[in-house]
Protein backbone atom coordinates (compact mmCIF):
# COMPACT_ATOMS: atom_id res chain seq x y z
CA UNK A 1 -1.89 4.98 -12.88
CA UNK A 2 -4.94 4.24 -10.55
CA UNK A 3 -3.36 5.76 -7.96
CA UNK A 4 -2.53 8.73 -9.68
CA UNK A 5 -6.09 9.45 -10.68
CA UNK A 6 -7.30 9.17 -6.99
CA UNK A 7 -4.55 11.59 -5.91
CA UNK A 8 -5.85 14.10 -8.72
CA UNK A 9 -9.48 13.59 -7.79
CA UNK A 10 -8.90 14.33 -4.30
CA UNK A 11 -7.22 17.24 -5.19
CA UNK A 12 -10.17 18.61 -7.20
CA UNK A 13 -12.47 17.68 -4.36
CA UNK A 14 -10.63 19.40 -1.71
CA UNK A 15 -10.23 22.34 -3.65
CA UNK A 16 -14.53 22.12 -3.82
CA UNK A 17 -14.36 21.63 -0.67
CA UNK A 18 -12.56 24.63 -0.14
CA UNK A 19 -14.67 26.71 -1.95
CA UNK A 20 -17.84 25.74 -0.41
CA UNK A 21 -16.17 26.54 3.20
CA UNK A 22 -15.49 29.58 1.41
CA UNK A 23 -18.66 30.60 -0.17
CA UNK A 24 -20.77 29.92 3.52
CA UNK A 25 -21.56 26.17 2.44
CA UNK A 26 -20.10 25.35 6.03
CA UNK A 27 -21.18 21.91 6.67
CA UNK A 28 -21.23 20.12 2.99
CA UNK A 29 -17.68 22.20 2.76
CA UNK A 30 -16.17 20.25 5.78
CA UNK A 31 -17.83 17.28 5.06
CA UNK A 32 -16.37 16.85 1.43
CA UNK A 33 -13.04 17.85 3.11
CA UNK A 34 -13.04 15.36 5.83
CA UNK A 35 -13.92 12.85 3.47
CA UNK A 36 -11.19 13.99 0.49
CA UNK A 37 -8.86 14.32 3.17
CA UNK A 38 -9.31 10.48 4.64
CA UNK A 39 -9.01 9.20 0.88
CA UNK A 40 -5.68 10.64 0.48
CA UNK A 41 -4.36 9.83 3.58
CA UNK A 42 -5.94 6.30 2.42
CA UNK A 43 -4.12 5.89 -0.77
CA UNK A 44 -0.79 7.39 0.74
CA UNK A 45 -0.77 4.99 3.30
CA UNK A 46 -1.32 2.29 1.03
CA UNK A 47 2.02 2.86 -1.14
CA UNK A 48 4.14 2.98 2.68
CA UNK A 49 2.08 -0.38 4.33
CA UNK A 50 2.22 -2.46 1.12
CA UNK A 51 5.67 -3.15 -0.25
CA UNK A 52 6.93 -4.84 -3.22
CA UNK A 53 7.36 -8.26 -3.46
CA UNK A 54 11.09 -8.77 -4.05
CA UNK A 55 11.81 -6.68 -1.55
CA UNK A 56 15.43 -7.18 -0.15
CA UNK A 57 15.37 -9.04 2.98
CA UNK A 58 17.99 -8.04 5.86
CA UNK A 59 17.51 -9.90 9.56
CA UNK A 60 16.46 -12.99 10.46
CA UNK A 61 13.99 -14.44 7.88
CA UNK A 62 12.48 -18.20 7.63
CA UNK A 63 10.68 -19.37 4.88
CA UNK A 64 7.19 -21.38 5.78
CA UNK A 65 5.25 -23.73 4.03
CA UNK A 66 3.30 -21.54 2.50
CA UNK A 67 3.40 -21.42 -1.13
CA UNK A 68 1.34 -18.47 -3.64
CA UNK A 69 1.42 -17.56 -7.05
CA UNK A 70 2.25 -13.66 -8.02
CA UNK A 71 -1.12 -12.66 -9.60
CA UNK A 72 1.04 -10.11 -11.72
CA UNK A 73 4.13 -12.60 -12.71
CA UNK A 74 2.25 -15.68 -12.44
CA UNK A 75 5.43 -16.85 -10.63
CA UNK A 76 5.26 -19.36 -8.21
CA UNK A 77 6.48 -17.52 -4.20
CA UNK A 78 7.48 -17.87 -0.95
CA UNK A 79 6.27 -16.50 2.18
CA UNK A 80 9.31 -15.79 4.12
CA UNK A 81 8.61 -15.13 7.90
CA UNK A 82 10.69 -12.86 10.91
CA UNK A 83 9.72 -14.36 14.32
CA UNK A 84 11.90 -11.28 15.90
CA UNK A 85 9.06 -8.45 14.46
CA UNK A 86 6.39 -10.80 13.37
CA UNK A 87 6.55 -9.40 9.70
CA UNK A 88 5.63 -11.51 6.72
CA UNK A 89 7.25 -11.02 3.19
CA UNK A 90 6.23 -12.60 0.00
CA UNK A 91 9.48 -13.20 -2.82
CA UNK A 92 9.39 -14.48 -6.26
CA UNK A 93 11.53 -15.64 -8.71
CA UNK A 94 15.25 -14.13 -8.18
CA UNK A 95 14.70 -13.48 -4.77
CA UNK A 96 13.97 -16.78 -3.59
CA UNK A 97 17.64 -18.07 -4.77
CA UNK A 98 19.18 -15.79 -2.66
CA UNK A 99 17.56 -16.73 0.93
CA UNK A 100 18.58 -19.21 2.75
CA UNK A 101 15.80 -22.05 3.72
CA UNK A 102 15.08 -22.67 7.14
């Protein structure tokens, strides 16, 4: 929902943006743009970096100590580690059953 509302108020600022650049307000006009633009590209990013947390888990993947609690759940997780890429993963409930330990 949140992220839905940014999208749409980017949109409405680029489109002022748009219209100053338009109307000979050069510099505010590319300013708001610039700045629109870098929130979008900001909350688009976001969705592609930061994955779900049951996520399934193909290559070689060790669980660590490490222990957290899914603020959305409240289910207790594991960080599960790939020394191959370096990723980290975080898995809940269901998801922990089906990896292996290490």
């Amino acid at each position: 929902m949140l992220r839905a509302v940014v999208i749409a108020v980017t949109a409405i600022l680029m489109c002022a943006a748009i219209a100053l650049i338009a109307h000979g307000a050069g510099t505010p006009g590319w300013q708001l743009l610039g700045v629109s633009l870098v929130v979008l590209l900001g909350t688009l990013f976001e969705r592609w970096r930061y994955r779900r947390v049951n996520e399934r888990h193909d290559g070689e993947w060790h669980r660590t100590s490490e222990r957290f609690l899914d603020p959305a759940t409240g289910q207790p997780g594991d960080v599960l580690f790939n020394p191959r890429t370096g990723e980290r993963r975080y898995v809940t409930g269901d998801a922990q059953r089906n990896d292996p330990p290490s």
